[in-house]
PDB file of N, CA and C in Angstrom:
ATOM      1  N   UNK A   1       0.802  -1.191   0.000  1.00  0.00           N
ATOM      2  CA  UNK A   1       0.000   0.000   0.000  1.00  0.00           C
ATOM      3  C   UNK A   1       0.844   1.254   0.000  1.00  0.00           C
ATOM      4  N   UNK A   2       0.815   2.161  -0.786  1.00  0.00           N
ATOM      5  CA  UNK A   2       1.381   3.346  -0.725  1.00  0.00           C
ATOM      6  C   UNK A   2       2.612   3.795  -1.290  1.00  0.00           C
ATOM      7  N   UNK A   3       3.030   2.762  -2.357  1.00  0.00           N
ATOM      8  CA  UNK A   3       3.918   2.661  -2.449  1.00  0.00           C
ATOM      9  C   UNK A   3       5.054   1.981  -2.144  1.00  0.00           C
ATOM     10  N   UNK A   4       5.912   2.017  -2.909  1.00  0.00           N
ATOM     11  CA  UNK A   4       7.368   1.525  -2.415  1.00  0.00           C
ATOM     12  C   UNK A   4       7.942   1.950  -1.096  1.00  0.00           C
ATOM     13  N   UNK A   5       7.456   2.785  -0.082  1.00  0.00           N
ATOM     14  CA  UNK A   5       7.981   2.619   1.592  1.00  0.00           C
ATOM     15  C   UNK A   5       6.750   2.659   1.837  1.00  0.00           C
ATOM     16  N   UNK A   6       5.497   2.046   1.694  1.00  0.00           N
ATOM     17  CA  UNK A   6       5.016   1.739   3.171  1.00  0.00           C
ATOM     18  C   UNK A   6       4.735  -0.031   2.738  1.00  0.00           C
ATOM     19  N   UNK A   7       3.959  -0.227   3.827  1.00  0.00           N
ATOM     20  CA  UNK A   7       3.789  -1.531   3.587  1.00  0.00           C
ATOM     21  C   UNK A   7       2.227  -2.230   4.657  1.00  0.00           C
ATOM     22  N   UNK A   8       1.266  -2.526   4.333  1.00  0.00           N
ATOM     23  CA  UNK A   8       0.218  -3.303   5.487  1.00  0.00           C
ATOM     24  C   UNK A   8       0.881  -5.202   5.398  1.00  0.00           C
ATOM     25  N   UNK A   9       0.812  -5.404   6.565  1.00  0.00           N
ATOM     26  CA  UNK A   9       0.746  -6.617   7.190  1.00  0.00           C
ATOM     27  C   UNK A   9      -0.156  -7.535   7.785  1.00  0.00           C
ATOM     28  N   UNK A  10      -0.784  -8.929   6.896  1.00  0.00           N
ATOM     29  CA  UNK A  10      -2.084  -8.841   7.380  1.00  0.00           C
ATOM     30  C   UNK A  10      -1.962 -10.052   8.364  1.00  0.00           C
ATOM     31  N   UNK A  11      -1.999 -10.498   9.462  1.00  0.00           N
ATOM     32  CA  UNK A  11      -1.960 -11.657  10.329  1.00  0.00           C
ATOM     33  C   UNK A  11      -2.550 -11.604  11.177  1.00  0.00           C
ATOM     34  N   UNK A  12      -2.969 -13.015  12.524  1.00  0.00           N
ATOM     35  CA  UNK A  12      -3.851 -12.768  13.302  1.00  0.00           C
ATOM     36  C   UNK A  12      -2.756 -13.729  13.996  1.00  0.00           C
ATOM     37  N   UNK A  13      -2.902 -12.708  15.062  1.00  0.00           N
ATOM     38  CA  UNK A  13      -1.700 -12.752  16.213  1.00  0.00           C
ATOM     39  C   UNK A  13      -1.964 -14.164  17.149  1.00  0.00           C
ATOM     40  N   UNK A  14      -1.603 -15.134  17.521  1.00  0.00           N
ATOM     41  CA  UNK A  14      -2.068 -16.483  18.294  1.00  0.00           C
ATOM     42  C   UNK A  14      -1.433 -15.882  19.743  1.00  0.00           C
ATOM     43  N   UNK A  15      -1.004 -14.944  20.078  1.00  0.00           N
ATOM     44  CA  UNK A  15      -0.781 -13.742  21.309  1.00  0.00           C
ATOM     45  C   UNK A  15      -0.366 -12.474  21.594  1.00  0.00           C
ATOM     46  N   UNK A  16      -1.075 -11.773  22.061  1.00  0.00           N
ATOM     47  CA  UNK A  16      -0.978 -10.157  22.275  1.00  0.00           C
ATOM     48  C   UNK A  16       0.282 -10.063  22.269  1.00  0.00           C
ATOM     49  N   UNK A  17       0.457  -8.722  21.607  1.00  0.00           N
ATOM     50  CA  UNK A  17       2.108  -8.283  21.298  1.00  0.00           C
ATOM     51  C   UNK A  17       2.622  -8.799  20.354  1.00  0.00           C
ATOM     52  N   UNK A  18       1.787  -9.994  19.305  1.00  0.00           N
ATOM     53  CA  UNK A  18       3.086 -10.733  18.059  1.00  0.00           C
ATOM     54  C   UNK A  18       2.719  -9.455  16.728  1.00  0.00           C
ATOM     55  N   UNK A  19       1.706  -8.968  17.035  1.00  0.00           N
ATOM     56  CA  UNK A  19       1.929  -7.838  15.463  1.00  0.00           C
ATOM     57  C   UNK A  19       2.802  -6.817  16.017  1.00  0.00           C
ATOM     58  N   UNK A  20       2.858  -6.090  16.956  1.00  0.00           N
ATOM     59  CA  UNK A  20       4.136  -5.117  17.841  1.00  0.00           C
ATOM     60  C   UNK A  20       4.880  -6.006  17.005  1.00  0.00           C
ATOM     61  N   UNK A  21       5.317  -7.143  17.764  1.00  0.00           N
ATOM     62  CA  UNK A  21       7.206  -8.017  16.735  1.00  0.00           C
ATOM     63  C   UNK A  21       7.017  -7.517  15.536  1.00  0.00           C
ATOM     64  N   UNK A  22       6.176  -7.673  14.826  1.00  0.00           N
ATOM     65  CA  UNK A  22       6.347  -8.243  13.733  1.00  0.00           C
ATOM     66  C   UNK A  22       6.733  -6.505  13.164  1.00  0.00           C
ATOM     67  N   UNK A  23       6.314  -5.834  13.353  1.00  0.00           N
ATOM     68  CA  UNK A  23       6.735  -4.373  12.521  1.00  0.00           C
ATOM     69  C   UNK A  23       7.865  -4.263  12.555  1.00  0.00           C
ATOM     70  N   UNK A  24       9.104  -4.064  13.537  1.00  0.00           N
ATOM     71  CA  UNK A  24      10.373  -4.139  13.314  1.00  0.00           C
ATOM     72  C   UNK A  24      10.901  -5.552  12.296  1.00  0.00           C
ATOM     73  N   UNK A  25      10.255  -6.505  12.437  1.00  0.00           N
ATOM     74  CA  UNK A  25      10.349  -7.318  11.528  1.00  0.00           C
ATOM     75  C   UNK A  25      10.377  -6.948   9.879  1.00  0.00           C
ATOM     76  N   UNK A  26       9.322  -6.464   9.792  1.00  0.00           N
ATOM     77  CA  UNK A  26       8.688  -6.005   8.217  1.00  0.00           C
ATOM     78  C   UNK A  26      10.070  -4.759   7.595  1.00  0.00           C
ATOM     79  N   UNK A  27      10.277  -3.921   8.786  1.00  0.00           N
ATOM     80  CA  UNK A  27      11.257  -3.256   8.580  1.00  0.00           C
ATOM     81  C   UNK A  27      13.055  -3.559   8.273  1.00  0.00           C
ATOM     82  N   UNK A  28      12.880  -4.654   9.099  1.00  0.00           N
ATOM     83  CA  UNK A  28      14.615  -5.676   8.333  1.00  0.00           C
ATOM     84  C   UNK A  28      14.456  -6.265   7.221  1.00  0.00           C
ATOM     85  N   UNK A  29      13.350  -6.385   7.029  1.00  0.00           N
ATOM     86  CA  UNK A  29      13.167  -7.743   5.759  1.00  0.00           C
ATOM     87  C   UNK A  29      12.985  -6.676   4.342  1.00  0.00           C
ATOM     88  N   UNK A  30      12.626  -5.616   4.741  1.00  0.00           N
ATOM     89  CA  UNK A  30      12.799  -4.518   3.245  1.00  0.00           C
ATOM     90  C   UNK A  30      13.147  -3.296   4.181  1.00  0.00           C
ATOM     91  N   UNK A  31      14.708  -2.747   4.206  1.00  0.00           N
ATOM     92  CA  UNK A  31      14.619  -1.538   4.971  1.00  0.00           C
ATOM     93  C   UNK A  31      14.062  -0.437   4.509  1.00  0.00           C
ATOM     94  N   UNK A  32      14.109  -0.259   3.191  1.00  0.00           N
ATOM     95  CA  UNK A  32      13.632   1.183   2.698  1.00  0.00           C
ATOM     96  C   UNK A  32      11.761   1.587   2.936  1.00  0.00           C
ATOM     97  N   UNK A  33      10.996   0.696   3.753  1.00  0.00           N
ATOM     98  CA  UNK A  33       9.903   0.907   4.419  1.00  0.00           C
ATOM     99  C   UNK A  33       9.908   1.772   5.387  1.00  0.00           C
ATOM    100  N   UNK A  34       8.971   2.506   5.319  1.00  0.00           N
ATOM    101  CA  UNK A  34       8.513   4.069   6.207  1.00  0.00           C
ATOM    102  C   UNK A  34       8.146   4.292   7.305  1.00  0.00           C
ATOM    103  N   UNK A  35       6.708   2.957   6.702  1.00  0.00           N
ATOM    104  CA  UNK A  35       5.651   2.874   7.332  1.00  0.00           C
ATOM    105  C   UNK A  35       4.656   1.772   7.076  1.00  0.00           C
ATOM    106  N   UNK A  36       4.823   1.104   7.894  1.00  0.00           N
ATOM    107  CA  UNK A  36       4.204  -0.590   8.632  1.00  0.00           C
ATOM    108  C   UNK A  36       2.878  -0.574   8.879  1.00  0.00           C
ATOM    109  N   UNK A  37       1.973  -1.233   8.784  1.00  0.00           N
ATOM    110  CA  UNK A  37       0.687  -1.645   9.551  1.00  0.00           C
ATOM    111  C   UNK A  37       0.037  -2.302   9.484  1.00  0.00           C
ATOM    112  N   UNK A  38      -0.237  -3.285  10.510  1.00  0.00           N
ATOM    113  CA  UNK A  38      -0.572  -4.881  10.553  1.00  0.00           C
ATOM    114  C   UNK A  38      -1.989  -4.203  10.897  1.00  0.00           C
ATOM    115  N   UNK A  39      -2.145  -5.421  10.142  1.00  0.00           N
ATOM    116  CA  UNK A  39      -3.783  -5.420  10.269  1.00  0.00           C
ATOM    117  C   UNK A  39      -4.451  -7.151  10.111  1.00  0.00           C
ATOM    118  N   UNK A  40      -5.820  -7.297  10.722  1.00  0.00           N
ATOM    119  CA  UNK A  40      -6.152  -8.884  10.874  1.00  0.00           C
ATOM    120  C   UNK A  40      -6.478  -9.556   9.602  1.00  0.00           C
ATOM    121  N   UNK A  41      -6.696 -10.695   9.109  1.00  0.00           N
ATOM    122  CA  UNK A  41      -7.086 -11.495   7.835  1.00  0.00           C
ATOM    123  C   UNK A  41      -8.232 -10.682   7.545  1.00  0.00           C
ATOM    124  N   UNK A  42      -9.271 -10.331   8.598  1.00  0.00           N
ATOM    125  CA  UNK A  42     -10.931  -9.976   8.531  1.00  0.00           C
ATOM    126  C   UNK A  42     -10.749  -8.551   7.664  1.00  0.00           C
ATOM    127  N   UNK A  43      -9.502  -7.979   7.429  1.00  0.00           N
ATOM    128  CA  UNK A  43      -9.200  -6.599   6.681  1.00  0.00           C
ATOM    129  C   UNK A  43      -8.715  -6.967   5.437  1.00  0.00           C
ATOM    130  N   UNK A  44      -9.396  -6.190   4.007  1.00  0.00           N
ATOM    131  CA  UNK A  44      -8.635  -6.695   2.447  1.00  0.00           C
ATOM    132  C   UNK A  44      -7.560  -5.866   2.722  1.00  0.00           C
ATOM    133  N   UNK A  45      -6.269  -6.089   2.511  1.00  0.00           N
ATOM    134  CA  UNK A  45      -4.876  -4.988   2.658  1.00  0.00           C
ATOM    135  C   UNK A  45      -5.113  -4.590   1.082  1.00  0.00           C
ATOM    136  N   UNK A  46      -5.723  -4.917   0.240  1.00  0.00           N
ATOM    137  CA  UNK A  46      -5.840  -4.447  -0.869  1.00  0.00           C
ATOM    138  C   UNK A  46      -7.059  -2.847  -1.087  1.00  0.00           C
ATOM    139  N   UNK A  47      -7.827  -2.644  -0.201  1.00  0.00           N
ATOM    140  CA  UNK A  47      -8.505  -2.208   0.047  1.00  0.00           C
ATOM    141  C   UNK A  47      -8.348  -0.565   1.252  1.00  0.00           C
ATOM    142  N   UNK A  48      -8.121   0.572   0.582  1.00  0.00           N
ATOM    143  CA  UNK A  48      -7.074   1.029   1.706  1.00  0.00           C
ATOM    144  C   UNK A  48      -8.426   1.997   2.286  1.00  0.00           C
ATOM    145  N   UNK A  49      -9.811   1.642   2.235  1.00  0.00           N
ATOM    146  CA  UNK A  49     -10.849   2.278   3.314  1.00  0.00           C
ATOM    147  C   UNK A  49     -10.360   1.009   3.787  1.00  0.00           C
ATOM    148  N   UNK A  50     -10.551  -0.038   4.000  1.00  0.00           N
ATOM    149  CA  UNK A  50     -10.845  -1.112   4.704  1.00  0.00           C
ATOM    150  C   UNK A  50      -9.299  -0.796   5.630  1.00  0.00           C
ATOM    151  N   UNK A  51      -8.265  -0.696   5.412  1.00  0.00           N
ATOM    152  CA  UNK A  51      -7.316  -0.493   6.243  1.00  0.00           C
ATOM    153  C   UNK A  51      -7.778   0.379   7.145  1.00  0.00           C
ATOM    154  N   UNK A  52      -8.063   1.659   6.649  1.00  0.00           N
ATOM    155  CA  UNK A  52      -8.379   2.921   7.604  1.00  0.00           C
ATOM    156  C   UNK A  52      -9.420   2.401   8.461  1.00  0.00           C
ATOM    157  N   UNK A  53     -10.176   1.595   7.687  1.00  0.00           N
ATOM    158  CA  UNK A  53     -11.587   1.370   9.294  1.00  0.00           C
ATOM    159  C   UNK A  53     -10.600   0.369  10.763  1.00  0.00           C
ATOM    160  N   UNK A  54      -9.411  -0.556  10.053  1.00  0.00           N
ATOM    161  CA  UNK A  54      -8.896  -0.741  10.795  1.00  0.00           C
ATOM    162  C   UNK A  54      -8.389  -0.114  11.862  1.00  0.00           C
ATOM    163  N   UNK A  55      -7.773   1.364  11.173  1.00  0.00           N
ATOM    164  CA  UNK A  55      -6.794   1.750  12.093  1.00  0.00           C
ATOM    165  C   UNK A  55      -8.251   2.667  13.044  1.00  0.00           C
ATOM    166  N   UNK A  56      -9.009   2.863  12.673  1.00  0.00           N
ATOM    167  CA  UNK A  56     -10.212   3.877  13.112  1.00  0.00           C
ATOM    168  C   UNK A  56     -11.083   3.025  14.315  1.00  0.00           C
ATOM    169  N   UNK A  57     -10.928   1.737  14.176  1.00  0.00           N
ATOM    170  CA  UNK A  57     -11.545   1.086  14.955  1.00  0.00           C
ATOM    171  C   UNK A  57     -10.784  -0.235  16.146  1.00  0.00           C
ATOM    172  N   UNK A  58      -8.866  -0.211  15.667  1.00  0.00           N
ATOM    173  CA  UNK A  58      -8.770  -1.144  16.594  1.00  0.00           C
ATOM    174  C   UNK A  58      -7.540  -0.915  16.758  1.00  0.00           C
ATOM    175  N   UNK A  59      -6.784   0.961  16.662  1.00  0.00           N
ATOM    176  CA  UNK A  59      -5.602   1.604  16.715  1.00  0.00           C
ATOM    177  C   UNK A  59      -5.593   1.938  17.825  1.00  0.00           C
ATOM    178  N   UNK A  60      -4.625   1.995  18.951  1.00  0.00           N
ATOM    179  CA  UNK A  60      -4.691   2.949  20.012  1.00  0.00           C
ATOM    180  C   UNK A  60      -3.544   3.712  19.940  1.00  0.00           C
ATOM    181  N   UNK A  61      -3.428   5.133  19.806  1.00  0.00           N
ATOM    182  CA  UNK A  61      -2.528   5.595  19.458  1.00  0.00           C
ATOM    183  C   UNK A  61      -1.392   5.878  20.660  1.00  0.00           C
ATOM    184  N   UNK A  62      -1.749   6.033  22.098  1.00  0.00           N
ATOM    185  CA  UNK A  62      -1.257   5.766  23.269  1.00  0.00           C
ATOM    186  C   UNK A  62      -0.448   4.469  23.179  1.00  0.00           C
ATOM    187  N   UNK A  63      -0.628   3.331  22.546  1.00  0.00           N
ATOM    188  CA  UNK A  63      -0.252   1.784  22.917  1.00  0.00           C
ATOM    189  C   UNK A  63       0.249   1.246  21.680  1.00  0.00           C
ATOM    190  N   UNK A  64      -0.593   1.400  20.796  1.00  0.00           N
ATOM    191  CA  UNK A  64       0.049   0.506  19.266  1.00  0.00           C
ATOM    192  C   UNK A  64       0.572   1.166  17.961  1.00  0.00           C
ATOM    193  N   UNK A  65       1.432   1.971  18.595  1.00  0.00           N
ATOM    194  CA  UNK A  65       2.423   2.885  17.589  1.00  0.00           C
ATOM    195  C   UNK A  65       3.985   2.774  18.006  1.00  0.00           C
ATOM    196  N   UNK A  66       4.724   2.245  17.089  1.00  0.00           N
ATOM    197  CA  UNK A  66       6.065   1.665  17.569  1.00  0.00           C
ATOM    198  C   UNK A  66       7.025   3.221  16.733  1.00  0.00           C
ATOM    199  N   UNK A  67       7.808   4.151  16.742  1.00  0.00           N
ATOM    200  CA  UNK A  67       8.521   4.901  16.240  1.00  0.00           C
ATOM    201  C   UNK A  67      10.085   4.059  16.324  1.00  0.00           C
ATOM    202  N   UNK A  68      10.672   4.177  15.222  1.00  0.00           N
ATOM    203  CA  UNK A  68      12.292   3.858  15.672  1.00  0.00           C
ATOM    204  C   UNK A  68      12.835   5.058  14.644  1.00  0.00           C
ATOM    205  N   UNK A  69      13.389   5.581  15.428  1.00  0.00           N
ATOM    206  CA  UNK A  69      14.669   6.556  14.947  1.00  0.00           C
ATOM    207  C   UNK A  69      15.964   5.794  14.801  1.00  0.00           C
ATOM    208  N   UNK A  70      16.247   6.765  13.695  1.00  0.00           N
ATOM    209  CA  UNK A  70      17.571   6.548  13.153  1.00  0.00           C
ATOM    210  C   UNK A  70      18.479   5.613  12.511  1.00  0.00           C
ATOM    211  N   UNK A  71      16.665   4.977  12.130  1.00  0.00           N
ATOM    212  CA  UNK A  71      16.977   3.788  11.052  1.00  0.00           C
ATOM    213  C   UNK A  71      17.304   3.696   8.891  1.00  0.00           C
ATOM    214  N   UNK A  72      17.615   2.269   8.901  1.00  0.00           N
ATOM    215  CA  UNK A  72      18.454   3.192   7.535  1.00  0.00           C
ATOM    216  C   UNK A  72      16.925   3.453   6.807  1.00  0.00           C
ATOM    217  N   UNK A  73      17.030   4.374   5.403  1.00  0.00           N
ATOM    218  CA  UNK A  73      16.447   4.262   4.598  1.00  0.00           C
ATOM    219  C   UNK A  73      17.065   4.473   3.394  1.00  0.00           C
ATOM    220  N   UNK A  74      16.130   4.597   2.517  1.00  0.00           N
ATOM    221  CA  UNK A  74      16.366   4.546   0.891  1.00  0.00           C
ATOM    222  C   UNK A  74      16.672   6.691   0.488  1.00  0.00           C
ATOM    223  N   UNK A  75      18.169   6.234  -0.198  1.00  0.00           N
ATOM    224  CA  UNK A  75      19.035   7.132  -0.329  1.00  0.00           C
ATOM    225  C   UNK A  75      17.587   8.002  -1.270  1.00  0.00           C
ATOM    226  N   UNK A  76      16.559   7.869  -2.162  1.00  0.00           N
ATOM    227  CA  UNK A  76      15.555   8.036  -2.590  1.00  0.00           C
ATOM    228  C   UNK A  76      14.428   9.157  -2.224  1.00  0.00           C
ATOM    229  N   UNK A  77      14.371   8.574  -0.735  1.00  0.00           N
ATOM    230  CA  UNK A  77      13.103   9.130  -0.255  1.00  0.00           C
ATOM    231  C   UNK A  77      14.072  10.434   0.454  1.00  0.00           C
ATOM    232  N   UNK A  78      12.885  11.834   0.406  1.00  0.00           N
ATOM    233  CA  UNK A  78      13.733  12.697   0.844  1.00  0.00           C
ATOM    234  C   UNK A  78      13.812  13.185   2.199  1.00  0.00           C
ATOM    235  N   UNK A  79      12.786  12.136   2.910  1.00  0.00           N
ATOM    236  CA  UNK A  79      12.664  12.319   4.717  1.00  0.00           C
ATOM    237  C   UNK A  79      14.130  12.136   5.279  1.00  0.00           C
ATOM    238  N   UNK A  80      14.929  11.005   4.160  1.00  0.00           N
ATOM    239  CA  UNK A  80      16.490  10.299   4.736  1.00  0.00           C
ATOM    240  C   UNK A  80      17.106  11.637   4.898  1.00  0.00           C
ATOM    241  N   UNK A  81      18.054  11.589   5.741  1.00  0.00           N
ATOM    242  CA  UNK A  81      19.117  12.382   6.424  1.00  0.00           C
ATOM    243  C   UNK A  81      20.219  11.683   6.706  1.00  0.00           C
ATOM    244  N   UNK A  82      21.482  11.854   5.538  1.00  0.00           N
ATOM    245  CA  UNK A  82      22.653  10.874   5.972  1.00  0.00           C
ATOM    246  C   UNK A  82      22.190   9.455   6.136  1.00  0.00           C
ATOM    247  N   UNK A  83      21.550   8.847   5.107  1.00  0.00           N
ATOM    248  CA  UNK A  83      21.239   7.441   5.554  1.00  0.00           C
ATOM    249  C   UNK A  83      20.103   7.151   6.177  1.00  0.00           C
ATOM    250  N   UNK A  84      19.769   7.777   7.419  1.00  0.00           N
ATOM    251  CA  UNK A  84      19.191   7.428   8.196  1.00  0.00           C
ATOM    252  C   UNK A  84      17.586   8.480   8.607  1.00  0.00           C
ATOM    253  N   UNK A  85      16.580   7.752   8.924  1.00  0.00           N
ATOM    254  CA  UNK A  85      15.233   8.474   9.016  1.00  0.00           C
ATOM    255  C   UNK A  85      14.579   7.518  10.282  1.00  0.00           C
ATOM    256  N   UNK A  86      13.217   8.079  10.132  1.00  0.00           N
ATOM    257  CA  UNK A  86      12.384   7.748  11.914  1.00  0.00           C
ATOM    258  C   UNK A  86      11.431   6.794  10.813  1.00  0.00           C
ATOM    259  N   UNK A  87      11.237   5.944  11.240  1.00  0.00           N
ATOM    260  CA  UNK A  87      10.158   4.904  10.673  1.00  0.00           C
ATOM    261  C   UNK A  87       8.673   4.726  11.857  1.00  0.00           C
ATOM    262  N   UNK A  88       7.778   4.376  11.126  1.00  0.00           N
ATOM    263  CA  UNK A  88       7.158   4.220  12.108  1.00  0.00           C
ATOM    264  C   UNK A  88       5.523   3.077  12.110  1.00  0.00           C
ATOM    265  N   UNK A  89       5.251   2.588  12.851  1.00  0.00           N
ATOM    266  CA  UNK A  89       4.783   1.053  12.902  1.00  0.00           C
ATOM    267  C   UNK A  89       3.104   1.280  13.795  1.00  0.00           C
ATOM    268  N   UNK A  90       2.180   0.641  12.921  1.00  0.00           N
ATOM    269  CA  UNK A  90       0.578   0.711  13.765  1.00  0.00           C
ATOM    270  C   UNK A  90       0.419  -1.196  13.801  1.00  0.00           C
ATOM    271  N   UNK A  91      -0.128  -0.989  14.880  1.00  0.00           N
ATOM    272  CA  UNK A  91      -0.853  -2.483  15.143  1.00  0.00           C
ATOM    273  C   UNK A  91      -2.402  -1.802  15.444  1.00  0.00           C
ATOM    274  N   UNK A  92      -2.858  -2.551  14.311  1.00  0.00           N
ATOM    275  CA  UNK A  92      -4.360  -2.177  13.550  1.00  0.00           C
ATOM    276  C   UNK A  92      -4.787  -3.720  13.949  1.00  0.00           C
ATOM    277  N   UNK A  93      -4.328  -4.254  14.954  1.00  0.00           N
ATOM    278  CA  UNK A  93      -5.232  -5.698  15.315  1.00  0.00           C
ATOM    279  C   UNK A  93      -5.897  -5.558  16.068  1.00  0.00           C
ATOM    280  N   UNK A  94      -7.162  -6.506  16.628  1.00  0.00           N
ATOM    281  CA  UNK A  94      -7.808  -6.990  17.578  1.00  0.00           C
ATOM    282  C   UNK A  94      -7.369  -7.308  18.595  1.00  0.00           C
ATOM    283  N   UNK A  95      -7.307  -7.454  20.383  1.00  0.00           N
ATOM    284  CA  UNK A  95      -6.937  -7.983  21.079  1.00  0.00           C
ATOM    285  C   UNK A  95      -6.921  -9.297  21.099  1.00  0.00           C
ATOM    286  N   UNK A  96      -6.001 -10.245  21.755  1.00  0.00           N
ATOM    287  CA  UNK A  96      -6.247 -11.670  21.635  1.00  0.00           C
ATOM    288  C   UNK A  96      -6.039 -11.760  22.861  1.00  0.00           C
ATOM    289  N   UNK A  97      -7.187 -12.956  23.155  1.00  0.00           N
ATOM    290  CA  UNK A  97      -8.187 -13.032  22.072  1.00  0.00           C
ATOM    291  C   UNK A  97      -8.903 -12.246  21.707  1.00  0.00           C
ATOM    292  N   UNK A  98      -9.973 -12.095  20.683  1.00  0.00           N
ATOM    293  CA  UNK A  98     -11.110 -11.655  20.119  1.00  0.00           C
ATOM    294  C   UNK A  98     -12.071 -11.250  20.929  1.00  0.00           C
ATOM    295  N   UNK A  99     -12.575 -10.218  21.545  1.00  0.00           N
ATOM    296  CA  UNK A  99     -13.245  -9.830  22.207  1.00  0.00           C
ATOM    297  C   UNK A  99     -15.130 -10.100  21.157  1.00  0.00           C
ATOM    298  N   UNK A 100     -16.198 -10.421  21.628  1.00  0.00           N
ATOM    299  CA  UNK A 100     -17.182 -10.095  20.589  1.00  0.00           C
ATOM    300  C   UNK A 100     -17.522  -9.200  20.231  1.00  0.00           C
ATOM    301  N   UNK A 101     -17.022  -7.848  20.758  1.00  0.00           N
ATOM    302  CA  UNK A 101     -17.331  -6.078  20.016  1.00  0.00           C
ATOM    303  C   UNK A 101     -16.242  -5.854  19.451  1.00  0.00           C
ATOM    304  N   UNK A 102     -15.323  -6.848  19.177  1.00  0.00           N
ATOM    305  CA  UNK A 102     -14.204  -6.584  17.580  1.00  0.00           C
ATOM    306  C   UNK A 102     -14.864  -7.195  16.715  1.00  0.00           C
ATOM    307  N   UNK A 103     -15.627  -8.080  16.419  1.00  0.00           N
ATOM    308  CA  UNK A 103     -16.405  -8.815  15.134  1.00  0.00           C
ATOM    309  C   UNK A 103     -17.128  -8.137  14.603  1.00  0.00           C
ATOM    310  N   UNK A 104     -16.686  -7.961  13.213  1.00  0.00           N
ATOM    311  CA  UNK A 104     -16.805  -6.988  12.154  1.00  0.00           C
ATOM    312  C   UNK A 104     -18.841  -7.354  12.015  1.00  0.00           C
ATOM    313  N   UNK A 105     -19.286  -6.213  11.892  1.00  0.00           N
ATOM    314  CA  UNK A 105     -20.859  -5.892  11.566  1.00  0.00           C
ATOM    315  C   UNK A 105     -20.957  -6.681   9.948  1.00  0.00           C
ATOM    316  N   UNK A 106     -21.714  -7.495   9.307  1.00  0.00           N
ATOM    317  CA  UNK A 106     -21.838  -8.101   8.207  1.00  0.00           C
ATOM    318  C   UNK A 106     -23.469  -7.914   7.988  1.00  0.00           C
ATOM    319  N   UNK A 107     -23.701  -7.561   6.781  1.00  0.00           N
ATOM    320  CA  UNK A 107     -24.896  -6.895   6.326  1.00  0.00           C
ATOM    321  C   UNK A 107     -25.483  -8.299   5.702  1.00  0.00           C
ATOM    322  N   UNK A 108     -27.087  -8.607   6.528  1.00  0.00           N
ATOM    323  CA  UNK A 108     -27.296  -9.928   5.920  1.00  0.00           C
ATOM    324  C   UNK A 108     -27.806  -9.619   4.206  1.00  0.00           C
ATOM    325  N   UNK A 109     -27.216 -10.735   3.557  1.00  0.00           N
ATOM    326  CA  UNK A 109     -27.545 -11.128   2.018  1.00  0.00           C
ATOM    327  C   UNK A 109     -29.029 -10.882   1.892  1.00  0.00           C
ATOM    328  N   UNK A 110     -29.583 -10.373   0.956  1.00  0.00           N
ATOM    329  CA  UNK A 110     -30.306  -9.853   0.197  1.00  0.00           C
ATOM    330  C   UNK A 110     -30.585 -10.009  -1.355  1.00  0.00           C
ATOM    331  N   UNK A 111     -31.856 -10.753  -1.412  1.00  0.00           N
ATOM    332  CA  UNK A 111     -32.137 -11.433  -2.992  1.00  0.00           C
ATOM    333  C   UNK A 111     -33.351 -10.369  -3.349  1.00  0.00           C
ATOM    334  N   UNK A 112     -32.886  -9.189  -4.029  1.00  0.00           N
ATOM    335  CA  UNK A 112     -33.616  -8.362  -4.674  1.00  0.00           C
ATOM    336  C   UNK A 112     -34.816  -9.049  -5.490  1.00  0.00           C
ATOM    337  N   UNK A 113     -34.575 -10.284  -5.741  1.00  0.00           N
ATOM    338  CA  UNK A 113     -35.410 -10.680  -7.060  1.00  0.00           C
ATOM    339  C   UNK A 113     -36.853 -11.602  -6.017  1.00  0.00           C
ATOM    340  N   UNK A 114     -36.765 -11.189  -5.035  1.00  0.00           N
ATOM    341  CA  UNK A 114     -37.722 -11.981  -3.965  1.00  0.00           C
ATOM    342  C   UNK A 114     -38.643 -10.502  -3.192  1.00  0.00           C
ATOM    343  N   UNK A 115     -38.425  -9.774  -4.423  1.00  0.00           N
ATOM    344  CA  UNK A 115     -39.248  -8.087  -3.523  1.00  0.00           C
ATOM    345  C   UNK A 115     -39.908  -7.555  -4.774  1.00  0.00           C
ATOM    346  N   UNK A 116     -40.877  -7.048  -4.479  1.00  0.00           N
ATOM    347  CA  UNK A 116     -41.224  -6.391  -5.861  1.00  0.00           C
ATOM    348  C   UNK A 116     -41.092  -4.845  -5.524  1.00  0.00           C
ATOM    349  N   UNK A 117     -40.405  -4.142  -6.563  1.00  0.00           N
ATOM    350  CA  UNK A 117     -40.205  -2.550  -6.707  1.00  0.00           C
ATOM    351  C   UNK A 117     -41.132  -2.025  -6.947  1.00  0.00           C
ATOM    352  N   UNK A 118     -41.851  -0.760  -6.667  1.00  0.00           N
ATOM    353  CA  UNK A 118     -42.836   0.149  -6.620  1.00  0.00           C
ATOM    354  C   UNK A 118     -42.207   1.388  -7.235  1.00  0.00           C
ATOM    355  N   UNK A 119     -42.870   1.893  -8.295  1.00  0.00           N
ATOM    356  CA  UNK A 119     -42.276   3.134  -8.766  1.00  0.00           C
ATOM    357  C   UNK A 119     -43.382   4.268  -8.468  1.00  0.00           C
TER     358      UNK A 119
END
């Protein structure tokens, strides 16, 4: 998403704190990334409202925002300074476990052809 430095991460954590790991993770494995954010399977990462409802509905910005300074980046981007820039990481997951007021609202199916329209 966003280009060549950012990146969404989509997994469902089997214990609190494994999407936290995993952002410094995402960040060794391609350094020239900006900006990280895990988000659960139940989110399309292809889909970047669907990210934002993530971060809008299961971000705490007090708790699940990781900053690291003075990490490398891409000689490219023009935030770098001598190599080096502030990256920075959201955990857009659910608590684990799954609380039942994280389960996404699903609009029941609807067969238009079982209603008759009135004009």
């Amino acid at each position: 998403g966003g280009g060549f430095y950012t990146a969404v991460v989509q997994m469902d954590p089997k214990v609190q704190g494994a999407a936290r790991e995993a952002i410094p993770l995402a960040f060794d494995a391609f350094p020239p990334l900006q900006i990280v954010t895990v988000v659960n399977s139940d989110i399309d990462i292809f889909n970047a409202d669907d990210v934002q409802w993530a971060m809008a509905t299961r971000f705490h910005p007090d708790r699940d925002m990781i900053i690291l300074k003075n990490q490398p980046g891409h000689e490219l981007n023009p935030q770098v300074e001598n190599n080096l820039m502030t990256k920075i990481g959201f955990d857009c997951t659910y608590p684990v476990p799954r609380p039942d007021s994280f389960k996404r609202v699903a609009f029941k199916e609807v067969d238009i052809k079982k209603y008759t329209v009135r004009k």
